[in-house]
Protein backbone atom coordinates (compact mmCIF):
# COMPACT_ATOMS: atom_id res chain seq x y z
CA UNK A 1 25.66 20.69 -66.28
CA UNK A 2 27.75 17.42 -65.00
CA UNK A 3 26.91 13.97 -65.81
CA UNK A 4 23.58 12.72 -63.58
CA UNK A 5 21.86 15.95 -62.99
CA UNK A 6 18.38 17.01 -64.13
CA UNK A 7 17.40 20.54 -63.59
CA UNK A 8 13.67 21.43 -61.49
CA UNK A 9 13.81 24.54 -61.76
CA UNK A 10 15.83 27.91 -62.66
CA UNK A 11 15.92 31.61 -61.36
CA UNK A 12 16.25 33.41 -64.96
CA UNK A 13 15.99 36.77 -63.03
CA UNK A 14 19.19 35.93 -60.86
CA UNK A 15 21.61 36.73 -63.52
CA UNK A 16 19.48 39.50 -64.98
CA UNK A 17 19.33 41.45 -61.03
CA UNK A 18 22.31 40.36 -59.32
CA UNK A 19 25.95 40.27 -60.36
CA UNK A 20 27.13 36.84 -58.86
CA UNK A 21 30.44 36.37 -58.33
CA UNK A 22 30.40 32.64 -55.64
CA UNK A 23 28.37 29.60 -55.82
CA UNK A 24 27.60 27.03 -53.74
CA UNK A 25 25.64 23.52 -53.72
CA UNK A 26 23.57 22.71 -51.22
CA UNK A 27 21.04 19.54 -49.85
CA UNK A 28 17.75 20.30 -49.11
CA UNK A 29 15.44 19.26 -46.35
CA UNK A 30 12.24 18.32 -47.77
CA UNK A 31 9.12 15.65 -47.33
CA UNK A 32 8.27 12.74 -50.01
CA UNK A 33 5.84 14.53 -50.63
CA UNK A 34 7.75 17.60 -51.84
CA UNK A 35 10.25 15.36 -53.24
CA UNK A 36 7.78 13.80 -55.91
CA UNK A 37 6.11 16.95 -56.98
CA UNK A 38 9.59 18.22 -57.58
CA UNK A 39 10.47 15.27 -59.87
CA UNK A 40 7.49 15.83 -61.82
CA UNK A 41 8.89 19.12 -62.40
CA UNK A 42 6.55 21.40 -60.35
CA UNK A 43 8.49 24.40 -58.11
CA UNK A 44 8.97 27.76 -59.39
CA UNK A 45 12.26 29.48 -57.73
CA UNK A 46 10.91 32.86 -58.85
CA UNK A 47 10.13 34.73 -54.99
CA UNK A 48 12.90 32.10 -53.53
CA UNK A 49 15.69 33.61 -51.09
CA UNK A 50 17.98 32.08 -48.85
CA UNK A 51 19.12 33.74 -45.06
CA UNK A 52 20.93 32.64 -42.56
CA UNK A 53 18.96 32.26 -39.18
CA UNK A 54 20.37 31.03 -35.70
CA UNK A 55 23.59 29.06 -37.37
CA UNK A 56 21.26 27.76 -40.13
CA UNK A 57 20.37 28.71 -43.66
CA UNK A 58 17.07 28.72 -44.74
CA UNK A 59 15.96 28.91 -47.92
CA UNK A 60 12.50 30.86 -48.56
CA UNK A 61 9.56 31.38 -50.91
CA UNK A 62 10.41 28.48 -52.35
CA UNK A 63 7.41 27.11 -54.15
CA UNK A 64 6.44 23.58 -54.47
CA UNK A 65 2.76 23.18 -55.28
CA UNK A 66 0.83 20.32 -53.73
CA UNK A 67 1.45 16.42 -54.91
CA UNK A 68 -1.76 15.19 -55.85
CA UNK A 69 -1.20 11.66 -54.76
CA UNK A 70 -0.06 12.46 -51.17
CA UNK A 71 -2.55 12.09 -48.15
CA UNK A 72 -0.34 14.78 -46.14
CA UNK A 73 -0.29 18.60 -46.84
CA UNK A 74 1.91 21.41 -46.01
CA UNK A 75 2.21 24.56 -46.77
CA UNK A 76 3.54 25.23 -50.23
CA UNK A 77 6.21 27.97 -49.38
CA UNK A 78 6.85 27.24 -45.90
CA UNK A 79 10.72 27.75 -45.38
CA UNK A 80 13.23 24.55 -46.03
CA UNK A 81 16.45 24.06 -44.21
CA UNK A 82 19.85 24.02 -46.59
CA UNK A 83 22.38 21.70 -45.60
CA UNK A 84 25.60 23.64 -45.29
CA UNK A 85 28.95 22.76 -43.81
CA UNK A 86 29.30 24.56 -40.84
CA UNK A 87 32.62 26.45 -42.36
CA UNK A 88 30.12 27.66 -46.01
CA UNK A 89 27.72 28.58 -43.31
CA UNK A 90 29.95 31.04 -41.36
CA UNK A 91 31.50 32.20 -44.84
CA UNK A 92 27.88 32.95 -46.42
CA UNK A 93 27.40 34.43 -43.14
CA UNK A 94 30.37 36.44 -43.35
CA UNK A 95 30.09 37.54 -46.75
CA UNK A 96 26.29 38.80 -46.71
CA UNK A 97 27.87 40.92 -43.54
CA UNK A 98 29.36 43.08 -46.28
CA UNK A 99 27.45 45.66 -47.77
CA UNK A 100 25.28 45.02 -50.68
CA UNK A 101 26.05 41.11 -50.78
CA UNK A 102 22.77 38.68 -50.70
CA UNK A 103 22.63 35.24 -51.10
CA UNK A 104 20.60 34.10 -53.97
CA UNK A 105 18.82 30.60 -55.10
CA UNK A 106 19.75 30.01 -58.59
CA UNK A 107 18.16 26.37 -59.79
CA UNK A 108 17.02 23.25 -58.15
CA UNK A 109 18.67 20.13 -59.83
CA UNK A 110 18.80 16.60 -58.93
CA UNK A 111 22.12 15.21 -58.68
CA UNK A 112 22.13 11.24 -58.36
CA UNK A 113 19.06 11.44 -57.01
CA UNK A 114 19.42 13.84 -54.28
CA UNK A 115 17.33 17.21 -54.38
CA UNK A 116 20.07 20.34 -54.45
CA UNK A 117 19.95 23.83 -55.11
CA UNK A 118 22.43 26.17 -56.40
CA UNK A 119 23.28 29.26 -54.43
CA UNK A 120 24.99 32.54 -55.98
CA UNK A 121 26.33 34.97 -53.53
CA UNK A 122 25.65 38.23 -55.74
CA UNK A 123 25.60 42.20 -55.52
CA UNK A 124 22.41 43.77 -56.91
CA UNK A 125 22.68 45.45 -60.15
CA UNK A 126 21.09 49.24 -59.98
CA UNK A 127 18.90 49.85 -62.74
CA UNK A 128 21.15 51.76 -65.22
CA UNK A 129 23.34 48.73 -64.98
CA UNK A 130 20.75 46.68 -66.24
CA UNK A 131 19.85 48.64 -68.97
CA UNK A 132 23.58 48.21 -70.11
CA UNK A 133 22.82 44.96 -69.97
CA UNK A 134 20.04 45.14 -72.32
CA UNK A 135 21.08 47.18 -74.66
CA UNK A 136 24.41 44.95 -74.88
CA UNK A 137 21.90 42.08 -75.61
CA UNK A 138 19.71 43.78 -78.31
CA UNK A 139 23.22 44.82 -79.66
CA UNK A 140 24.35 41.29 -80.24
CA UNK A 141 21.21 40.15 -81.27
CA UNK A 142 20.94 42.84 -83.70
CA UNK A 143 24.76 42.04 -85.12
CA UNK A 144 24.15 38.26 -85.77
CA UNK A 145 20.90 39.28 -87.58
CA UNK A 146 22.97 41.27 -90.03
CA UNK A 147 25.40 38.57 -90.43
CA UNK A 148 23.13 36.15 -91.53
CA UNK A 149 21.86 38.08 -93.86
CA UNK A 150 24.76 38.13 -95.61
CA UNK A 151 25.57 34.46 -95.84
């Protein structure tokens, strides 16, 4: 995490269902509102995906309950525009073409003050993959338990 950021929110599935191999940052479009219920560290990433609709990425499911303070109100998962260079949107685009290859929100951070979220583009894991995964885990887990035992 660089200097000035302060992480909202993080996908802990992301890593555990997708193999990512890219990521990108990138701005969000969102209302004061939004903005100040994501400061006080309300917004769960957990449904959240990102497409790419008429030029434009989207990012969707993203959840960002109600401020309590704010007079307005919209809808808690409606979806939010990324901002995107033209050129990341047309290589996202191009990518996600392939087979198997989705574009995935990984955390919301603030970064000098400006909302951003992290993208991963990933390939889905098929279950006996994430087993191995587990079992690599419990593994580990189980070796550093013996070691300190021994100390």
């Amino acid at each position: 995490m660089a200097e000035g950021e302060r992480t909202v929110a993080t996908n802990r599935r992301a890593r555990f269902d997708y193999q990512i191999d890219e990521r990108f940052e990138a701005g969000i479009v969102l209302t004061g509102a939004e903005v100040k219920s994501l400061r006080a560290g309300h917004a769960s990433l957990g449904e959240a995906f990102a497409r790419i609709s008429g030029g434009e990425a989207w990012l969707e499911g993203f959840h960002i309950p109600h401020y309590e303070q704010a007079k307005e109100r919209t809808d808690e998962r409606r979806p939010r525009k990324l901002l995107l260079h033209r050129r990341e949107i047309e290589r996202l685009l191009g990518k996600t073409a392939e087979r198997g290859l989705t574009i995935v929100p990984m955390r919301v951070y603030f970064s000098h003050g400006m909302a951003k979220v992290e993208l991963g583009l990933g390939r889905g894991k098929q279950r006996h993959e994430k087993r191995q995964v587990v079992a690599e885990r419990d593994a580990k887990r189980e070796m550093e338990r013996n070691l300190g035992r021994r100390r």
